[in-house]
N, C-alpha and C. Protein backbone atom coordinates (compact mmCIF):
# COMPACT_ATOMS: atom_id res chain seq x y z
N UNK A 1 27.06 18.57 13.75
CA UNK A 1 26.06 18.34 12.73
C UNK A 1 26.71 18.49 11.35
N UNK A 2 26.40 17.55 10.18
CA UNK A 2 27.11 18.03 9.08
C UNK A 2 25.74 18.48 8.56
N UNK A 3 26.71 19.30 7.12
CA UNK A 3 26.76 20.54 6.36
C UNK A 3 25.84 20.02 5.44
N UNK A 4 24.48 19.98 4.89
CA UNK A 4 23.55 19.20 4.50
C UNK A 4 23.21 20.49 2.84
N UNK A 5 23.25 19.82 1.73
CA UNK A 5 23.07 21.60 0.45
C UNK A 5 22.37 20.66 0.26
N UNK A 6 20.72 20.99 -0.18
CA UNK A 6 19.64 20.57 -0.94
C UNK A 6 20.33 21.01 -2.33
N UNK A 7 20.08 19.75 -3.26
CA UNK A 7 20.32 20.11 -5.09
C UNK A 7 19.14 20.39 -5.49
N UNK A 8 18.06 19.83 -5.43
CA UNK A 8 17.18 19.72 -5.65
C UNK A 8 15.66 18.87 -4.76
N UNK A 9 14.52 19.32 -4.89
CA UNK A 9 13.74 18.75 -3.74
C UNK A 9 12.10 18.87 -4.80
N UNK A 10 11.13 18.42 -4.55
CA UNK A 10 9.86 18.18 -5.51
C UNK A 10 9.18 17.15 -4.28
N UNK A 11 7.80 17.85 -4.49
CA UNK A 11 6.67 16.95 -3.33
C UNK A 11 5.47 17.19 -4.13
N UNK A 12 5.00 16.27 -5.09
CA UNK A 12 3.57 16.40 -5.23
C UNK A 12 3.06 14.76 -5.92
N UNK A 13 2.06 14.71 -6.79
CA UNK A 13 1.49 13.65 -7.06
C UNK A 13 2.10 13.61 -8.97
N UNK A 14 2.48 11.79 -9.17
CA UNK A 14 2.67 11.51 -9.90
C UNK A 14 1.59 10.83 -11.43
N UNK A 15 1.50 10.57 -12.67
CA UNK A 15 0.85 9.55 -13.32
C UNK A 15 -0.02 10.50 -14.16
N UNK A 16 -1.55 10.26 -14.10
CA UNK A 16 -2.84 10.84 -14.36
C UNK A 16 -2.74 12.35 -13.54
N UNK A 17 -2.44 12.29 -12.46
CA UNK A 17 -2.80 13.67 -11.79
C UNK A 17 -1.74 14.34 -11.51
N UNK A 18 -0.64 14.23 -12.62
CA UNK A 18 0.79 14.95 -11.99
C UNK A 18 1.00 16.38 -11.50
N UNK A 19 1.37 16.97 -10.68
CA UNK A 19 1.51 18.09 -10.12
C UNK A 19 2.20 17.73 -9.07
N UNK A 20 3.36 19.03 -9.61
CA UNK A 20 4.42 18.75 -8.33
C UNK A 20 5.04 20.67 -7.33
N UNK A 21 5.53 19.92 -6.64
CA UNK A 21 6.31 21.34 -6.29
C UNK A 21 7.60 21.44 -6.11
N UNK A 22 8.39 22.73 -6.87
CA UNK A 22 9.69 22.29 -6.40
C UNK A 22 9.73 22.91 -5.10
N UNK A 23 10.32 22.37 -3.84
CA UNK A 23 10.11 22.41 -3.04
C UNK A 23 11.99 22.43 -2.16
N UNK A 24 12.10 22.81 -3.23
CA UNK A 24 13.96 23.37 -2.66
C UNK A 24 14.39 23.80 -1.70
N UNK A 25 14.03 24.83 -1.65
CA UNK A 25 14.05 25.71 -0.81
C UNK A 25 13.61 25.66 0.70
N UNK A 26 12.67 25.90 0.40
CA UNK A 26 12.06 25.13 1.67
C UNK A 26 12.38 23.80 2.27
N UNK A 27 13.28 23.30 2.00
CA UNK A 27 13.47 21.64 2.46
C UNK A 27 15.14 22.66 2.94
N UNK A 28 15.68 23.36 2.26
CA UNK A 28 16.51 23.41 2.72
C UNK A 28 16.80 24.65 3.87
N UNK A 29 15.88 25.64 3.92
CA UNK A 29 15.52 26.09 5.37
C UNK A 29 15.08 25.39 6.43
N UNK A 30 14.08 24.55 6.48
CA UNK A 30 14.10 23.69 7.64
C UNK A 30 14.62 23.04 7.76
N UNK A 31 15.89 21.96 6.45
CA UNK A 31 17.00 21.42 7.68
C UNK A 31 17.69 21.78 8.30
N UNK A 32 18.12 23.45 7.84
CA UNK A 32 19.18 24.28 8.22
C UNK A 32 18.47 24.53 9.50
N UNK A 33 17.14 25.04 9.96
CA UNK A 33 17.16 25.50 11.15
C UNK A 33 16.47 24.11 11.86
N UNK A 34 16.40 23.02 11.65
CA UNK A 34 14.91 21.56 12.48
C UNK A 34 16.78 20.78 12.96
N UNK A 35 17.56 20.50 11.69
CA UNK A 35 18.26 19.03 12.05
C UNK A 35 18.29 18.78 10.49
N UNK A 36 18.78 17.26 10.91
CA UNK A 36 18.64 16.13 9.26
C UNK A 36 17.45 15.64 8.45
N UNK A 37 16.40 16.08 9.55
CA UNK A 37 15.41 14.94 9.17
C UNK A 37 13.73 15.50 9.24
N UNK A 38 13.10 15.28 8.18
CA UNK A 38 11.18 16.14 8.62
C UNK A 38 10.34 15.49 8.32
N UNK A 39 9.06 15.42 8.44
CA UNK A 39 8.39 14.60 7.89
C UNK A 39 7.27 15.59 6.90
N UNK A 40 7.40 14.47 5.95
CA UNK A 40 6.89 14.96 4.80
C UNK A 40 5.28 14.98 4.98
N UNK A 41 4.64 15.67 4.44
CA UNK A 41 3.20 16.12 4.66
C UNK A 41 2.59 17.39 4.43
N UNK A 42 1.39 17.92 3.85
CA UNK A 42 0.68 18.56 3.11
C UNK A 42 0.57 19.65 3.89
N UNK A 43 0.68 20.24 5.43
CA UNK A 43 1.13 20.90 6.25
C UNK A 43 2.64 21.25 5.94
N UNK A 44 3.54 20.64 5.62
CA UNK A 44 4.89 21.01 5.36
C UNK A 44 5.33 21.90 4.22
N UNK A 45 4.51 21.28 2.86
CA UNK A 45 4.41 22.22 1.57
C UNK A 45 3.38 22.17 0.64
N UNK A 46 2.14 22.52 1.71
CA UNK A 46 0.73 22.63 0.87
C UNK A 46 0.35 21.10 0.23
N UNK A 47 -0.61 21.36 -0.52
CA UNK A 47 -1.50 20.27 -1.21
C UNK A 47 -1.31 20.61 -2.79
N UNK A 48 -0.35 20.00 -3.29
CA UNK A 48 0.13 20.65 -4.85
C UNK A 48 -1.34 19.77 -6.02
N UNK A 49 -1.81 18.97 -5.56
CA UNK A 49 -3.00 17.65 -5.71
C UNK A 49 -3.89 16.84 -4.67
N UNK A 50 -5.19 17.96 -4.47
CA UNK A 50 -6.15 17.65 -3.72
C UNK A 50 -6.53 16.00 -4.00
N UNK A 51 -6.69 14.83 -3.12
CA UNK A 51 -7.46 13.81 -3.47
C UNK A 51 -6.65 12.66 -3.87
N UNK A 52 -5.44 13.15 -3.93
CA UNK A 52 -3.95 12.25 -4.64
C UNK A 52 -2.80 11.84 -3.57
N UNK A 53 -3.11 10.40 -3.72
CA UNK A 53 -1.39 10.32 -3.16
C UNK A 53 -0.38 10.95 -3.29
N UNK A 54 0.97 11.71 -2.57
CA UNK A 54 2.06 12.35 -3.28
C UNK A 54 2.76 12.00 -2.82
N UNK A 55 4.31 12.00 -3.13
CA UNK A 55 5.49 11.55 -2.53
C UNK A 55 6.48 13.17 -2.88
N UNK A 56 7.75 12.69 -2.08
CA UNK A 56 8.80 12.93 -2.04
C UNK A 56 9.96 13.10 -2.56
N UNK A 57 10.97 13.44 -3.53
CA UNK A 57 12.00 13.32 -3.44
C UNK A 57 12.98 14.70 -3.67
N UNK A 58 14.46 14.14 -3.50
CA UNK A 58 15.50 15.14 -2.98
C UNK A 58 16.40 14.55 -3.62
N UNK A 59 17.13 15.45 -4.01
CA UNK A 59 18.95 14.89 -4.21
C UNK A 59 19.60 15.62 -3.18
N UNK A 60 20.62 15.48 -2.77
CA UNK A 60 21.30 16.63 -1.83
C UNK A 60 22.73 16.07 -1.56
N UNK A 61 23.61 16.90 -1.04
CA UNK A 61 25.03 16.94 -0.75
C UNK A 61 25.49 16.74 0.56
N UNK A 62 25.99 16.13 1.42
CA UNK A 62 25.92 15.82 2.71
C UNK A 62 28.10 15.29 2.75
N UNK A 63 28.37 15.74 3.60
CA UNK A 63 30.21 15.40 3.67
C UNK A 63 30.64 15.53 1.79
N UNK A 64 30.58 15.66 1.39
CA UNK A 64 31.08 15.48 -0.35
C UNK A 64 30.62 15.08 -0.80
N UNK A 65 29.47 14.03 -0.68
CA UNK A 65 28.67 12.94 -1.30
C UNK A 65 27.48 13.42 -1.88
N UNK A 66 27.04 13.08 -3.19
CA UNK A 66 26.00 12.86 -3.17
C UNK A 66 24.86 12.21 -3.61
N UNK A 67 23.49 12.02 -2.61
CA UNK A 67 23.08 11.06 -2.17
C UNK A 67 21.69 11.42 -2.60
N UNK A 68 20.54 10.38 -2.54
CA UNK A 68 19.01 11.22 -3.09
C UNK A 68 18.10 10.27 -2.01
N UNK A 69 17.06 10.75 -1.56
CA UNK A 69 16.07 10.09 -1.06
C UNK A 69 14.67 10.22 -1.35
N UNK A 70 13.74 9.00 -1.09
CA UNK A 70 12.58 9.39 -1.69
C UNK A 70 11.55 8.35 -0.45
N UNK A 71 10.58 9.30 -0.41
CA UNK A 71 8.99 8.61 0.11
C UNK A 71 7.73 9.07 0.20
N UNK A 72 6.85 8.38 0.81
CA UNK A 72 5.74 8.77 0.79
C UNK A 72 4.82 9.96 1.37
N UNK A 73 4.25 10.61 1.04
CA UNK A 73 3.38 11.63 2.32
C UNK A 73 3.33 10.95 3.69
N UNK A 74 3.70 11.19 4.62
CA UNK A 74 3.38 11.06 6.02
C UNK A 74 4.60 10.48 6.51
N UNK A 75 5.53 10.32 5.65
CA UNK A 75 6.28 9.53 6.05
C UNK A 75 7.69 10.45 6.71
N UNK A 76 8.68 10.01 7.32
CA UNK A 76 9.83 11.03 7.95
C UNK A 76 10.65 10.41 7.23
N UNK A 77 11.76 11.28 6.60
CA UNK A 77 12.81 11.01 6.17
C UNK A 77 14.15 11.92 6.60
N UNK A 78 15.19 11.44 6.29
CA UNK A 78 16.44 11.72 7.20
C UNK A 78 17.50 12.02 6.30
N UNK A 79 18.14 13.19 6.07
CA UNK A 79 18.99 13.08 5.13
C UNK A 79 20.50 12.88 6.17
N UNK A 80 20.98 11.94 5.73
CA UNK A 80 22.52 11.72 6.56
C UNK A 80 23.27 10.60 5.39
């Protein structure tokens, strides 16, 4: 398995209703103990914006590289 360092991580709603979470930490305990990959959802790191679409994103370090990903609530994403 490679060596996966969260830089940074944020999950909440953008625009009119912005509220976010940094959500660092926690993204980077459960890859350390799940794998590469989780799915994102309001069960995973609360409801930062009742009633609001929210998304995803991450920067992170993976072999030397680094790489950022981003999506929607419900959606699984994979850091590799």
């Amino acid at each position: 398995m490679n060596s996966i360092s969260i830089i940074g991580a944020c999950y909440g709603a953008y625009g009119e209703a912005a509220k976010t979470f940094d959500v660092t930490s926690k993204v980077q305990k459960l890859i350390t103990r799940s794998g590469d990959s989780l799915e994102v959802d309001n069960h995973m790191f609360n409801d930062p914006c009742p009633g609001h679409s929210k998304h995803f994103g991450a920067v992170y370090k993976v072999n030397g590289q680094t790489k950022a990903v981003a999506c929607k609530e419900g959606q699984l994403v994979t850091f590799a």
